[in-house]
PDB file of N, CA and C in Angstrom:
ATOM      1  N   UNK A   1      -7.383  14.931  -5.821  1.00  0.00           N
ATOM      2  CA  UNK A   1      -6.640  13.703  -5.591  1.00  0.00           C
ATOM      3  C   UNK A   1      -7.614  12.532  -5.659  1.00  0.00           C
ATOM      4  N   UNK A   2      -6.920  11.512  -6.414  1.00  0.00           N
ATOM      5  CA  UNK A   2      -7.902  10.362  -6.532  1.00  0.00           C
ATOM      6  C   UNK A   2      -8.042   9.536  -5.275  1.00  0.00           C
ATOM      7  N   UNK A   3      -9.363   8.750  -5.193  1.00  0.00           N
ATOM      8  CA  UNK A   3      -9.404   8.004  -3.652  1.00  0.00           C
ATOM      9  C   UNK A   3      -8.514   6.782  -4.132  1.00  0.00           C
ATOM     10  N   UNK A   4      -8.001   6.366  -2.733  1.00  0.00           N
ATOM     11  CA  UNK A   4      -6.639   5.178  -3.362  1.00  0.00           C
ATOM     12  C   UNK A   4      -7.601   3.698  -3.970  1.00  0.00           C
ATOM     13  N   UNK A   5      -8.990   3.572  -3.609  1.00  0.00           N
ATOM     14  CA  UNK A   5      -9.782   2.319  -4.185  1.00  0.00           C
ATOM     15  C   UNK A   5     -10.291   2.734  -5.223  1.00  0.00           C
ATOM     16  N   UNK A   6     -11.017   3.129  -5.452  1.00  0.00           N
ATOM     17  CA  UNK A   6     -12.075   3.556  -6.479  1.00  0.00           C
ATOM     18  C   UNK A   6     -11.553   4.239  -7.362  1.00  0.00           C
ATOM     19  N   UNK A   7     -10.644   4.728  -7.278  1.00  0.00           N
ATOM     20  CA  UNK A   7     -10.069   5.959  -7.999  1.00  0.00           C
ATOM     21  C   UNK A   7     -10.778   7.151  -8.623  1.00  0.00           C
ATOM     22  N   UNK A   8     -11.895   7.621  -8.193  1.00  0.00           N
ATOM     23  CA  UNK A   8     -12.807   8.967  -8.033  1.00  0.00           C
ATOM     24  C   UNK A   8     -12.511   9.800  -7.329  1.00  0.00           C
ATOM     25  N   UNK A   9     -12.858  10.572  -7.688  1.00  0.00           N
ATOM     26  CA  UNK A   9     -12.358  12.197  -7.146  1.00  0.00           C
ATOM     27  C   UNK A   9     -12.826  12.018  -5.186  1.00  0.00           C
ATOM     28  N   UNK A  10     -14.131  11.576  -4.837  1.00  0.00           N
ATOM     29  CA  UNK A  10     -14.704  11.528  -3.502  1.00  0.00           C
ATOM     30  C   UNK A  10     -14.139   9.963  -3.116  1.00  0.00           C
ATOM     31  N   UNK A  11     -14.207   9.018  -4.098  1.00  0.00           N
ATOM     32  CA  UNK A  11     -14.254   7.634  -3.273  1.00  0.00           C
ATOM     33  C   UNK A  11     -15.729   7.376  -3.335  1.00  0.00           C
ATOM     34  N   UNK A  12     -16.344   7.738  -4.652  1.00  0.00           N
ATOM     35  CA  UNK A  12     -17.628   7.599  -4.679  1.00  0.00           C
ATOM     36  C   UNK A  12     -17.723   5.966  -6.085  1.00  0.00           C
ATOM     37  N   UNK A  13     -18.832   4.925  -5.461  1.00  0.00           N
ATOM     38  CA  UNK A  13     -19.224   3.493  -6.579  1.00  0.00           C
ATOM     39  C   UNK A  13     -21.008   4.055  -6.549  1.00  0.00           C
ATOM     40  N   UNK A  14     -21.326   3.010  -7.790  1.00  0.00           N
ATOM     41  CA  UNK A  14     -22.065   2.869  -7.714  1.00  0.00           C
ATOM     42  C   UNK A  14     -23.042   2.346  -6.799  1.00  0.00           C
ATOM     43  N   UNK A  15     -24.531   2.374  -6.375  1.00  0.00           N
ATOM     44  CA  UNK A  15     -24.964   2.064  -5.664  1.00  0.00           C
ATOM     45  C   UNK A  15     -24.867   0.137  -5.818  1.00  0.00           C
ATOM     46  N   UNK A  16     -24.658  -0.424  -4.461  1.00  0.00           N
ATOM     47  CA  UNK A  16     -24.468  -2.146  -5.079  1.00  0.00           C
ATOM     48  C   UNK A  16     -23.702  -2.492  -5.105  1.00  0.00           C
ATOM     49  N   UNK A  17     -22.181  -1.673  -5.601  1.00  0.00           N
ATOM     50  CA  UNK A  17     -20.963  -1.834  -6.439  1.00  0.00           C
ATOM     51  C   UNK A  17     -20.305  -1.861  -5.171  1.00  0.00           C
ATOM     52  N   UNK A  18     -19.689  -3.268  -4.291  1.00  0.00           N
ATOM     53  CA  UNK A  18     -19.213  -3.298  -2.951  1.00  0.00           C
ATOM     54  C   UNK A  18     -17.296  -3.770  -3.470  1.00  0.00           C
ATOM     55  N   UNK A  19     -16.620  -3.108  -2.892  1.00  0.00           N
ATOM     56  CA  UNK A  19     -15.597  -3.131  -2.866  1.00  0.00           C
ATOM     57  C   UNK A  19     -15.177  -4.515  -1.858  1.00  0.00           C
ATOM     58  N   UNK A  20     -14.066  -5.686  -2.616  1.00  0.00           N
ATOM     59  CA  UNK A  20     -13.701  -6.524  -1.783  1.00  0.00           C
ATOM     60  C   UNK A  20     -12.596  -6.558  -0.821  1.00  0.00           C
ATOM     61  N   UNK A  21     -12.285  -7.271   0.257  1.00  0.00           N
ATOM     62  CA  UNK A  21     -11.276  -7.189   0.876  1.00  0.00           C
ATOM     63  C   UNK A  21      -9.392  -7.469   0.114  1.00  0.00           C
ATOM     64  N   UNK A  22     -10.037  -7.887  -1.179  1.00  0.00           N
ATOM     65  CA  UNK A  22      -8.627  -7.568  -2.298  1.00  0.00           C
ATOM     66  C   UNK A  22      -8.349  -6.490  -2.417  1.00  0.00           C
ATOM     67  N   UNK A  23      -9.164  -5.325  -2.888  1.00  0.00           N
ATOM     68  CA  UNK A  23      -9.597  -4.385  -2.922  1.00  0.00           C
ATOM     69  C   UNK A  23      -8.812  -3.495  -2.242  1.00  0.00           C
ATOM     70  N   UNK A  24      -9.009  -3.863  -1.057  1.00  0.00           N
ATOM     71  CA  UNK A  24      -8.384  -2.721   0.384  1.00  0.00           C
ATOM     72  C   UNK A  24      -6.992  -3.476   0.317  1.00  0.00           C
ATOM     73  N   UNK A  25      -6.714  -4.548   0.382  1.00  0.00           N
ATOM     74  CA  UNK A  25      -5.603  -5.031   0.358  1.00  0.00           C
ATOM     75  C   UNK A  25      -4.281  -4.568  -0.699  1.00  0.00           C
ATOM     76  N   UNK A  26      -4.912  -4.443  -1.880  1.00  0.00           N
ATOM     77  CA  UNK A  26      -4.415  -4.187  -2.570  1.00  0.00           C
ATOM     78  C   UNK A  26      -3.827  -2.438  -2.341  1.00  0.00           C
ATOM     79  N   UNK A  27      -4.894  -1.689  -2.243  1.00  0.00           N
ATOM     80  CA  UNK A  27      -4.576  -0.810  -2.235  1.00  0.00           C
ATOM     81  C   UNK A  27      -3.585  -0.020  -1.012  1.00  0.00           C
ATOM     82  N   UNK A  28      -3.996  -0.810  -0.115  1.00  0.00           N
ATOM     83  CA  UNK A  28      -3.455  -0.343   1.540  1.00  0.00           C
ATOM     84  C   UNK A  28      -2.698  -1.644   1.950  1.00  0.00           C
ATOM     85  N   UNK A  29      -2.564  -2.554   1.654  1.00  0.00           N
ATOM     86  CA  UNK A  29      -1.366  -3.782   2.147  1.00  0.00           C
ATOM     87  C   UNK A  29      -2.395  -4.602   2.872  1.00  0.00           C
ATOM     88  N   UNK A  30      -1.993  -5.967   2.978  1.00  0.00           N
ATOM     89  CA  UNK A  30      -2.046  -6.782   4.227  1.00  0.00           C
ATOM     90  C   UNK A  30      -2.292  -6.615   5.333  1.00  0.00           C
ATOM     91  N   UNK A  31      -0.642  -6.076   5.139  1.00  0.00           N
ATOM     92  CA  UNK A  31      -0.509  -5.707   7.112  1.00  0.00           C
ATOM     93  C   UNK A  31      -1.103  -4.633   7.702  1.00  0.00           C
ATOM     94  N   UNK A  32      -2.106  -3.583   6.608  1.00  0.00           N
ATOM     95  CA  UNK A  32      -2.696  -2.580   7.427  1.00  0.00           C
ATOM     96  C   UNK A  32      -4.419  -3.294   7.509  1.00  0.00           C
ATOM     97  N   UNK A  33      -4.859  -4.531   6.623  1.00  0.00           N
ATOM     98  CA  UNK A  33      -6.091  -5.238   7.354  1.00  0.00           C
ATOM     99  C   UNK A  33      -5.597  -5.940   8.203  1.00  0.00           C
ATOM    100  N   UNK A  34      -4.889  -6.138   8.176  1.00  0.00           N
ATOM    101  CA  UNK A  34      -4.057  -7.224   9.763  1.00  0.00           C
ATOM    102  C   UNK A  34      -4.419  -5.921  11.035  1.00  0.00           C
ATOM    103  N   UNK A  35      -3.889  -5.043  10.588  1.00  0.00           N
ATOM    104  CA  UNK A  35      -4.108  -4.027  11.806  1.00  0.00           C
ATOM    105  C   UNK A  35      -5.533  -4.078  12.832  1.00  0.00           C
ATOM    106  N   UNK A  36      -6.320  -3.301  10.901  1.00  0.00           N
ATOM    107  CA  UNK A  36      -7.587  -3.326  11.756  1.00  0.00           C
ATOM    108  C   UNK A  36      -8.292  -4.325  11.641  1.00  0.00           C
ATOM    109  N   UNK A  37      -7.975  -5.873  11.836  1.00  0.00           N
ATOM    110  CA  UNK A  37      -8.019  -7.038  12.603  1.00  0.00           C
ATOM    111  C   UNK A  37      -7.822  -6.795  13.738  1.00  0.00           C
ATOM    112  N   UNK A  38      -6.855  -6.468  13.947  1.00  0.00           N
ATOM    113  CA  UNK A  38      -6.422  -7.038  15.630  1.00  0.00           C
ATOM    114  C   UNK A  38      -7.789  -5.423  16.457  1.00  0.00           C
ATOM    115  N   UNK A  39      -7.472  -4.201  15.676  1.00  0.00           N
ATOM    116  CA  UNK A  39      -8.475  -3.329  16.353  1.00  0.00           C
ATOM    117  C   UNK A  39     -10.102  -3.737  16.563  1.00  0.00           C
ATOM    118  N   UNK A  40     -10.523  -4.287  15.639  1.00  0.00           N
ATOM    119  CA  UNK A  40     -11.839  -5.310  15.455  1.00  0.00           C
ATOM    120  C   UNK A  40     -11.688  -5.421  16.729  1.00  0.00           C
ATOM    121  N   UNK A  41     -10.281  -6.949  16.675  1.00  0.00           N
ATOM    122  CA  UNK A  41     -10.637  -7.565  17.947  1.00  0.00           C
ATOM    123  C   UNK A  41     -10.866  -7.146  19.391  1.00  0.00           C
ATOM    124  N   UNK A  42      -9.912  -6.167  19.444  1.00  0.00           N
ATOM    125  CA  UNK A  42      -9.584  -5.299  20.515  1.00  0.00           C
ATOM    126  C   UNK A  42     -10.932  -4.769  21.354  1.00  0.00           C
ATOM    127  N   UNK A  43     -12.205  -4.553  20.396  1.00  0.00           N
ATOM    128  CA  UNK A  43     -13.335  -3.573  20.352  1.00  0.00           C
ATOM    129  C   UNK A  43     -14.482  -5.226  20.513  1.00  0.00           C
ATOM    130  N   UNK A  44     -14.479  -5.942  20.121  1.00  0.00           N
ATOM    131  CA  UNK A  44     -15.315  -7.055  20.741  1.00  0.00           C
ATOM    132  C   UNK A  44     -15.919  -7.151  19.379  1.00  0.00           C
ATOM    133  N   UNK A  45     -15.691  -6.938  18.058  1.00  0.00           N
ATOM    134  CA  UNK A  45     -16.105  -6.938  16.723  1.00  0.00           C
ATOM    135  C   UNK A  45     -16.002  -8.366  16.261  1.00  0.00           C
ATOM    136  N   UNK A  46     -16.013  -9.319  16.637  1.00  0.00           N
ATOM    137  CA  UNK A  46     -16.069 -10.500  16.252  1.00  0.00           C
ATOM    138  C   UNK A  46     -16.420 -11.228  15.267  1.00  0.00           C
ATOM    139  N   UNK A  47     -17.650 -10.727  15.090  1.00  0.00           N
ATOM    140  CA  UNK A  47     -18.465 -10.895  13.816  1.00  0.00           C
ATOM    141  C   UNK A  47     -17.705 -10.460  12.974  1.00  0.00           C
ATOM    142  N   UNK A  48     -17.240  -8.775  12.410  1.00  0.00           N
ATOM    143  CA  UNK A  48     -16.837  -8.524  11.335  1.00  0.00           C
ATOM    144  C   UNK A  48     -15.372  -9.285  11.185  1.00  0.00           C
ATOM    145  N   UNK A  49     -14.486  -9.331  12.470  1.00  0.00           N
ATOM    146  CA  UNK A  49     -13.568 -10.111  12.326  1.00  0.00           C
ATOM    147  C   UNK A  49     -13.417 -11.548  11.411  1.00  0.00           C
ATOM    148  N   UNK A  50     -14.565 -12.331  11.879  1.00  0.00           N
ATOM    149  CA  UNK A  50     -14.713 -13.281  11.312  1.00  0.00           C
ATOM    150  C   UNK A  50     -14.905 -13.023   9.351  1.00  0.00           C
ATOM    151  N   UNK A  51     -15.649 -12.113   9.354  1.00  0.00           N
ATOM    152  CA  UNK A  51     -16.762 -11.891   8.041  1.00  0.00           C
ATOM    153  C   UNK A  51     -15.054 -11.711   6.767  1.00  0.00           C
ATOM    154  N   UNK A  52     -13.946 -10.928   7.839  1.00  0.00           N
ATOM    155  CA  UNK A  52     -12.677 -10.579   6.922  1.00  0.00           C
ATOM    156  C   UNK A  52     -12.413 -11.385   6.753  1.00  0.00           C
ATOM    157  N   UNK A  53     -11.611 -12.198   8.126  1.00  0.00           N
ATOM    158  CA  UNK A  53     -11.216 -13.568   7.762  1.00  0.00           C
ATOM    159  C   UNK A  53     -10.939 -14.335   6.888  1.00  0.00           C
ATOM    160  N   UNK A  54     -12.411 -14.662   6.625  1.00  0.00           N
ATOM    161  CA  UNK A  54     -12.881 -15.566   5.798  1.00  0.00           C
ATOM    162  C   UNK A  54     -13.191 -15.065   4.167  1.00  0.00           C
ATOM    163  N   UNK A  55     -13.147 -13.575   4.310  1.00  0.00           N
ATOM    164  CA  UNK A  55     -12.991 -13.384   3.079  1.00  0.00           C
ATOM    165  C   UNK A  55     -11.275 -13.124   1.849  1.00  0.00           C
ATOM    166  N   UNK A  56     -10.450 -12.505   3.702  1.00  0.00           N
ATOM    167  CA  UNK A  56      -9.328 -12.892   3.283  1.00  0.00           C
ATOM    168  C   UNK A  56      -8.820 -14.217   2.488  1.00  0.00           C
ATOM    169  N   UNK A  57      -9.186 -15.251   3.239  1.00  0.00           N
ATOM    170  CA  UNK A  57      -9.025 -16.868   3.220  1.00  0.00           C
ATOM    171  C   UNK A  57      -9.465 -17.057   1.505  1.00  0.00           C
ATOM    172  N   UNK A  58     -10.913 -16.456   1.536  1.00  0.00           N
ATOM    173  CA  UNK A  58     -11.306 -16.589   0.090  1.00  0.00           C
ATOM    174  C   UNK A  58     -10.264 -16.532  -0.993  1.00  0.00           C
ATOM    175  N   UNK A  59      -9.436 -15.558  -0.986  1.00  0.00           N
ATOM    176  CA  UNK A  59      -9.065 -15.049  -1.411  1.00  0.00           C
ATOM    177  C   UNK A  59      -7.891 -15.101  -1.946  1.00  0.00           C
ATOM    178  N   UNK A  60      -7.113 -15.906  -0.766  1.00  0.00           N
ATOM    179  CA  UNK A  60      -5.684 -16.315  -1.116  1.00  0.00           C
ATOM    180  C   UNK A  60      -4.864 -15.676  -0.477  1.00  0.00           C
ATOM    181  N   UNK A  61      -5.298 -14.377   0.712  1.00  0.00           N
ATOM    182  CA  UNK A  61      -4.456 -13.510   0.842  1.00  0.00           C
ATOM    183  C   UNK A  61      -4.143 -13.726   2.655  1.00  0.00           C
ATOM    184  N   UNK A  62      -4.743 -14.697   3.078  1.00  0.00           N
ATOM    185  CA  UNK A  62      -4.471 -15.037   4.483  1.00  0.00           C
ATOM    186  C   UNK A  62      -4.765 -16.246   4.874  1.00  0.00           C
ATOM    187  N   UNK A  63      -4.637 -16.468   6.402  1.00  0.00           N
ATOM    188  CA  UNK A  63      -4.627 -17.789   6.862  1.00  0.00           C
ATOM    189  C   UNK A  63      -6.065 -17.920   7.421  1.00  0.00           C
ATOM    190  N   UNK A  64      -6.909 -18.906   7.129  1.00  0.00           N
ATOM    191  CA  UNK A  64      -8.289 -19.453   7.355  1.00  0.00           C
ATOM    192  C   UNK A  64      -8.038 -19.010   8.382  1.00  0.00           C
ATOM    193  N   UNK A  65     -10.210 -18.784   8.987  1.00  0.00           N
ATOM    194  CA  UNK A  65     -10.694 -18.175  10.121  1.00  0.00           C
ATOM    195  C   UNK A  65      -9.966 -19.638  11.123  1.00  0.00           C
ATOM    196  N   UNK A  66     -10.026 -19.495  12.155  1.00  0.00           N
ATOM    197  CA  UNK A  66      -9.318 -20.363  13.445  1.00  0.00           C
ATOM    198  C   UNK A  66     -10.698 -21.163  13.366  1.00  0.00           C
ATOM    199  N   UNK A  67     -11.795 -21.460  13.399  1.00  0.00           N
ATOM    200  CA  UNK A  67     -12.550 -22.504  13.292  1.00  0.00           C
ATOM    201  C   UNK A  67     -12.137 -23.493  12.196  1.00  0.00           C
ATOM    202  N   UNK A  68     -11.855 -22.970  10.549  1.00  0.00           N
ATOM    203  CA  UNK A  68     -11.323 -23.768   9.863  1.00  0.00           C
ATOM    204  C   UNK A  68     -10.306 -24.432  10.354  1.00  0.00           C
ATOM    205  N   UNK A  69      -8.886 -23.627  10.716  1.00  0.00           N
ATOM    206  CA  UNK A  69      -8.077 -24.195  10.958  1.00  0.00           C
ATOM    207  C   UNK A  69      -8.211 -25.393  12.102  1.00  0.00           C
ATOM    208  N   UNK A  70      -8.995 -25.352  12.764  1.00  0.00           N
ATOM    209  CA  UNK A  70      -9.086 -26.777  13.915  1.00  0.00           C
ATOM    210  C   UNK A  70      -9.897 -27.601  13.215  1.00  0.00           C
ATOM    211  N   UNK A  71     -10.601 -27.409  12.410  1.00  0.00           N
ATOM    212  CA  UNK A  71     -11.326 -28.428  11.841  1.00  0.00           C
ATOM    213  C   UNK A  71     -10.838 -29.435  10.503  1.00  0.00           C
ATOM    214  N   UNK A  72      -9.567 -28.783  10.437  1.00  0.00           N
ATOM    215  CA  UNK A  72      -8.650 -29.741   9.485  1.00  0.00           C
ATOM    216  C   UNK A  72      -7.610 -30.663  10.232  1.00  0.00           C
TER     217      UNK A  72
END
């Protein structure tokens, strides 16, 4: 069975070759990085919280990190 990103037999990239948060999105939805958002948060992960965020935001596929949003 193929892995649902990469589509390789293991879920194996090249070394370097970093998969984006489109990526997972695409393959697994929104609402399941929304999930493990809120689990991030839950766990005191802040940092990576942020790091999605904002790459979500990049992206087109969510609403800016909450610092952006107050700063507009």
């Amino acid at each position: 069975m193929a892995h649902a990103i990469t589509g390789t037999r293991h879920g194996g990239r090249a070394p370097g070759d970093r998969i984006g948060i489109a990526d997972v999105a695409a393959a697994y939805g929104v609402e399941a990085v929304q999930r493990r958002l809120d689990q991030l948060r839950a766990t005191g992960q802040w940092f990576a919280v942020q790091a999605i965020e904002q790459e979500l935001a990049a992206a087109g596929l969510g609403a800016p990190p909450a610092e952006l949003r107050d700063s507009a």
